[in-house]
C-alpha atoms as a PDB file:
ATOM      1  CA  UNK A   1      -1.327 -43.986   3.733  1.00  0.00           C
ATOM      2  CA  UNK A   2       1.633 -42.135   1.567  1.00  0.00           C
ATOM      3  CA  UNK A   3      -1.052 -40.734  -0.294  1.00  0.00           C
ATOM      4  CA  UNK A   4      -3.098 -39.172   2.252  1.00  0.00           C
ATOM      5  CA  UNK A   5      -0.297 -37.825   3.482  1.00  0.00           C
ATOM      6  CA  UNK A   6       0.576 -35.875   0.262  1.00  0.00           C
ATOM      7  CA  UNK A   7      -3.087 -35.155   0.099  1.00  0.00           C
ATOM      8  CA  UNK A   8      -2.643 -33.670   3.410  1.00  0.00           C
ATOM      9  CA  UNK A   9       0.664 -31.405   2.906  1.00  0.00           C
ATOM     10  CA  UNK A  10      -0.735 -30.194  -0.366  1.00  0.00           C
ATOM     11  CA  UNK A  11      -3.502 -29.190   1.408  1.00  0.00           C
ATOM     12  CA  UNK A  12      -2.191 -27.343   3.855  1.00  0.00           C
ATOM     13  CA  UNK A  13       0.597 -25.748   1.085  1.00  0.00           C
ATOM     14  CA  UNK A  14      -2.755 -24.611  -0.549  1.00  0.00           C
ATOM     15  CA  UNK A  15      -4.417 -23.210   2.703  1.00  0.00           C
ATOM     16  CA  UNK A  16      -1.212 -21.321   3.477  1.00  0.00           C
ATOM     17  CA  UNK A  17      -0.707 -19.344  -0.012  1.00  0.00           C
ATOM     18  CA  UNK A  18      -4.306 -18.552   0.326  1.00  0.00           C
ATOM     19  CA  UNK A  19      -3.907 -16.974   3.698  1.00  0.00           C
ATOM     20  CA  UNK A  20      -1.266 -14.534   2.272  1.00  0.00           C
ATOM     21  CA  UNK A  21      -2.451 -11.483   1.550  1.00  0.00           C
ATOM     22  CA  UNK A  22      -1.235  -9.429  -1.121  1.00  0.00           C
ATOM     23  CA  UNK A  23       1.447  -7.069  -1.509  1.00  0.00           C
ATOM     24  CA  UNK A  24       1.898  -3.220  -2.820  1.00  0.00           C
ATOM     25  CA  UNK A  25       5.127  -1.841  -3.500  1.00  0.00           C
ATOM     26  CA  UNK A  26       6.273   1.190  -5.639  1.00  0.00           C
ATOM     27  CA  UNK A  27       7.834   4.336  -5.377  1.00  0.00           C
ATOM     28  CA  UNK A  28       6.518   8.205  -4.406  1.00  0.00           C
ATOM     29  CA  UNK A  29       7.988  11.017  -7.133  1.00  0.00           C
ATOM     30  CA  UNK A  30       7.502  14.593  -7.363  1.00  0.00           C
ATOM     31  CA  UNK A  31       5.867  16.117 -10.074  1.00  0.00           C
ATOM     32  CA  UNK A  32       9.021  16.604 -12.124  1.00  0.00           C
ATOM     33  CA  UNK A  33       9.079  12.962 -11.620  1.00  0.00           C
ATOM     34  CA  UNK A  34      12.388  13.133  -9.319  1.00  0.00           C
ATOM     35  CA  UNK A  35      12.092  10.426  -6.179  1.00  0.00           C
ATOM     36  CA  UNK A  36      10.970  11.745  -3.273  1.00  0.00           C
ATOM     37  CA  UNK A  37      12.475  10.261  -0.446  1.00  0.00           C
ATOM     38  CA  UNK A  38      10.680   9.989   3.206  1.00  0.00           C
ATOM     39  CA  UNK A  39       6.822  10.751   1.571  1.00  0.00           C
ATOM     40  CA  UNK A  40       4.181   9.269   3.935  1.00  0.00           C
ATOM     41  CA  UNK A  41       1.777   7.422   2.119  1.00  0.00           C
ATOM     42  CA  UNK A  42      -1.973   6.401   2.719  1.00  0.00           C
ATOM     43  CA  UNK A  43      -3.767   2.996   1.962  1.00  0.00           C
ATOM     44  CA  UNK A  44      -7.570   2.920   1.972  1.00  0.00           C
ATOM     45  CA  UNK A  45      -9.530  -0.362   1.447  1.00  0.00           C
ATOM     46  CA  UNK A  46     -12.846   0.943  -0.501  1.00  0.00           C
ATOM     47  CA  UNK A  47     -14.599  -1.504   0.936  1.00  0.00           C
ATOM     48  CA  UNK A  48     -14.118  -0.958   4.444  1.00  0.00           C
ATOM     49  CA  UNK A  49     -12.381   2.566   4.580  1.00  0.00           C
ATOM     50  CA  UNK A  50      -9.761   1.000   6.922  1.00  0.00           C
ATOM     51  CA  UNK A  51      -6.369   2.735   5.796  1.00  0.00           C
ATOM     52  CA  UNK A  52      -2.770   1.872   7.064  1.00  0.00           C
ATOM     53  CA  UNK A  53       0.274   4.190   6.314  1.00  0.00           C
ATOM     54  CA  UNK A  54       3.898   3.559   5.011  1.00  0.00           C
ATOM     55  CA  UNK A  55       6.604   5.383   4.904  1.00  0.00           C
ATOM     56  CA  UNK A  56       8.943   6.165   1.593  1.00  0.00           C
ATOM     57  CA  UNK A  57      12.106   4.768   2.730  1.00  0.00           C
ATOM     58  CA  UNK A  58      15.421   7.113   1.276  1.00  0.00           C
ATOM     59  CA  UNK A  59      15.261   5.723  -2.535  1.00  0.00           C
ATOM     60  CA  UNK A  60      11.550   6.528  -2.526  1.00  0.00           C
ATOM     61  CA  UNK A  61      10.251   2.941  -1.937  1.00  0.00           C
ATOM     62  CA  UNK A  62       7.769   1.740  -0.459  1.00  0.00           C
ATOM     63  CA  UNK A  63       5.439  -1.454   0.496  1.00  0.00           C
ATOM     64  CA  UNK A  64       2.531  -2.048   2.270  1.00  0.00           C
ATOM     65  CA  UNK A  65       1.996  -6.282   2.773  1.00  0.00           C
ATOM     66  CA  UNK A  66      -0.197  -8.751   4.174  1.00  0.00           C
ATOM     67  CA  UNK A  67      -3.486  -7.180   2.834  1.00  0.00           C
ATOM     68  CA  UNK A  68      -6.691  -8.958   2.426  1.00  0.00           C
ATOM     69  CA  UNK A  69      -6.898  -8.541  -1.450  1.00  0.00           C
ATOM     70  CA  UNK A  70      -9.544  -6.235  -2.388  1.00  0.00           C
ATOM     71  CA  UNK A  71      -9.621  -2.683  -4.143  1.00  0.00           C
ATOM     72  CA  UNK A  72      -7.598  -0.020  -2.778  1.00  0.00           C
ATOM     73  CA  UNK A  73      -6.527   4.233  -2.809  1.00  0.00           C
ATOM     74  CA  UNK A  74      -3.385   5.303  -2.922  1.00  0.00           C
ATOM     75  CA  UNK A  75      -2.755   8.786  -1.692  1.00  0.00           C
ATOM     76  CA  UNK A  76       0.567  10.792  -1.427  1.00  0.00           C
ATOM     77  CA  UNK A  77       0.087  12.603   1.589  1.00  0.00           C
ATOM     78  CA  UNK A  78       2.425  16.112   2.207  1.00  0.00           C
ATOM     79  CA  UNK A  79       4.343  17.062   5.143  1.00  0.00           C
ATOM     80  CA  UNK A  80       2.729  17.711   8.693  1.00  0.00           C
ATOM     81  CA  UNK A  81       1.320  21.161   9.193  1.00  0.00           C
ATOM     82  CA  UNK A  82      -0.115  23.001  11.865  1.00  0.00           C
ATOM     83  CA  UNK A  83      -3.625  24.660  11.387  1.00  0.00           C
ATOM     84  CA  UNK A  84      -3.605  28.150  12.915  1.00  0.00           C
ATOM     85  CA  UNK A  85      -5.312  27.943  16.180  1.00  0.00           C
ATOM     86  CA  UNK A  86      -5.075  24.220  16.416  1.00  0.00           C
ATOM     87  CA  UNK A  87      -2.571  21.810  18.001  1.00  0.00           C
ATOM     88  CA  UNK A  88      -3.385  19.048  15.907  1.00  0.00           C
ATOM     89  CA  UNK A  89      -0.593  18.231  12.717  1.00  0.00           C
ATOM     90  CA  UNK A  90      -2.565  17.891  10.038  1.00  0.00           C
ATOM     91  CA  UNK A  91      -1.775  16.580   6.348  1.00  0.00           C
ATOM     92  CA  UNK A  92      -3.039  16.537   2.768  1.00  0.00           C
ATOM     93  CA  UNK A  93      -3.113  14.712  -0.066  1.00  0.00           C
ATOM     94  CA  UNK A  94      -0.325  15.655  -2.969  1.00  0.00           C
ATOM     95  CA  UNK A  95      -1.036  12.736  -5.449  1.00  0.00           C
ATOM     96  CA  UNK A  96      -3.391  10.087  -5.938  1.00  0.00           C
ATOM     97  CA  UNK A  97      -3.401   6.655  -8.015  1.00  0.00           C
ATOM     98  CA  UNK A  98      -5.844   5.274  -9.949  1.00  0.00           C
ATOM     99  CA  UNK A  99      -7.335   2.881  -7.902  1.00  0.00           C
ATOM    100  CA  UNK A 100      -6.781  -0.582  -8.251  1.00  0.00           C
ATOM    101  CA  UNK A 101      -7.303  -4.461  -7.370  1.00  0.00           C
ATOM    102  CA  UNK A 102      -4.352  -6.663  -5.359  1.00  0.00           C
ATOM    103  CA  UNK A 103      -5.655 -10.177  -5.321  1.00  0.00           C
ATOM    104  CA  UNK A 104      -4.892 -12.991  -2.674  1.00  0.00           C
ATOM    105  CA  UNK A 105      -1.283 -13.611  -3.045  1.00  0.00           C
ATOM    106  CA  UNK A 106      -0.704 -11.688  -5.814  1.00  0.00           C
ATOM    107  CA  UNK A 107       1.938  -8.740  -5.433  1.00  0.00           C
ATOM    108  CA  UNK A 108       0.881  -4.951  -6.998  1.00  0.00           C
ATOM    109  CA  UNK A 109       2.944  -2.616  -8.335  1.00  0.00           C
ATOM    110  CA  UNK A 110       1.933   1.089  -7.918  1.00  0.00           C
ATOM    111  CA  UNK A 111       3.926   4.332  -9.056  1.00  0.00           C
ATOM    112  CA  UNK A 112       2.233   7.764  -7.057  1.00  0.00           C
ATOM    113  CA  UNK A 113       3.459  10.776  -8.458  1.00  0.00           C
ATOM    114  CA  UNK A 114       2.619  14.594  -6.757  1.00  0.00           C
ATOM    115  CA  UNK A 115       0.426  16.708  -9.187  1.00  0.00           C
ATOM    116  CA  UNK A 116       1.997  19.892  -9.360  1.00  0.00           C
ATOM    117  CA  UNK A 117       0.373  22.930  -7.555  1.00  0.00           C
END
């Protein structure tokens, strides 16, 4: 009976890291490679073009969590402007990163620097 019970709680251990998704964190930089506080960055799954959106916090971090491990783009995005004769903010992307895999569980690291203009 012991047994199964250890059979059961290492089961459900198992079952639980697996449900985890993974993790990105890194930091945004300007071109000259000085932190850049506050960016707003985008996350898009290639394989379902779903994105989600972080924000930099004031050392330039950032971390996007509980996604469902698969490839992913990283996109710097710039400030909110406003389109002459619209009323819509609109933004666009400063930096990319290579894309890249974040497997079930598994944390990802991922520096985005601004290309300069």
């Amino acid at each position: 009976m012991t047994r199964l019970v250890m059979v059961l709680l290492l089961s459900a251990c198992a079952a639980s890291a697996n449900a985890q998704g993974c993790s990105v964190s890194g930091t945004a930089r300007e071109a000259n490679g000085r932190p850049l506080p506050y960016a707003v960055l985008r996350l898009t799954n290639l394989q379902s073009g779903a994105s989600a959106f972080a924000s930099a916090d004031a050392n330039a971090a950032f971390r996007f969590s509980e996604l469902d491990g698969t490839s992913y783009r990283l996109d710097l995005l710039s400030p909110p402007a406003q389109v002459t004769g619209s009323h819509v903010p609109t933004r666009s992307v400063m930096g990319r990163a290579a894309d890249f895999a974040c497997g079930q569980g598994q944390p990802a690291h991922v520096d985005i620097r601004a290309v300069e203009d």
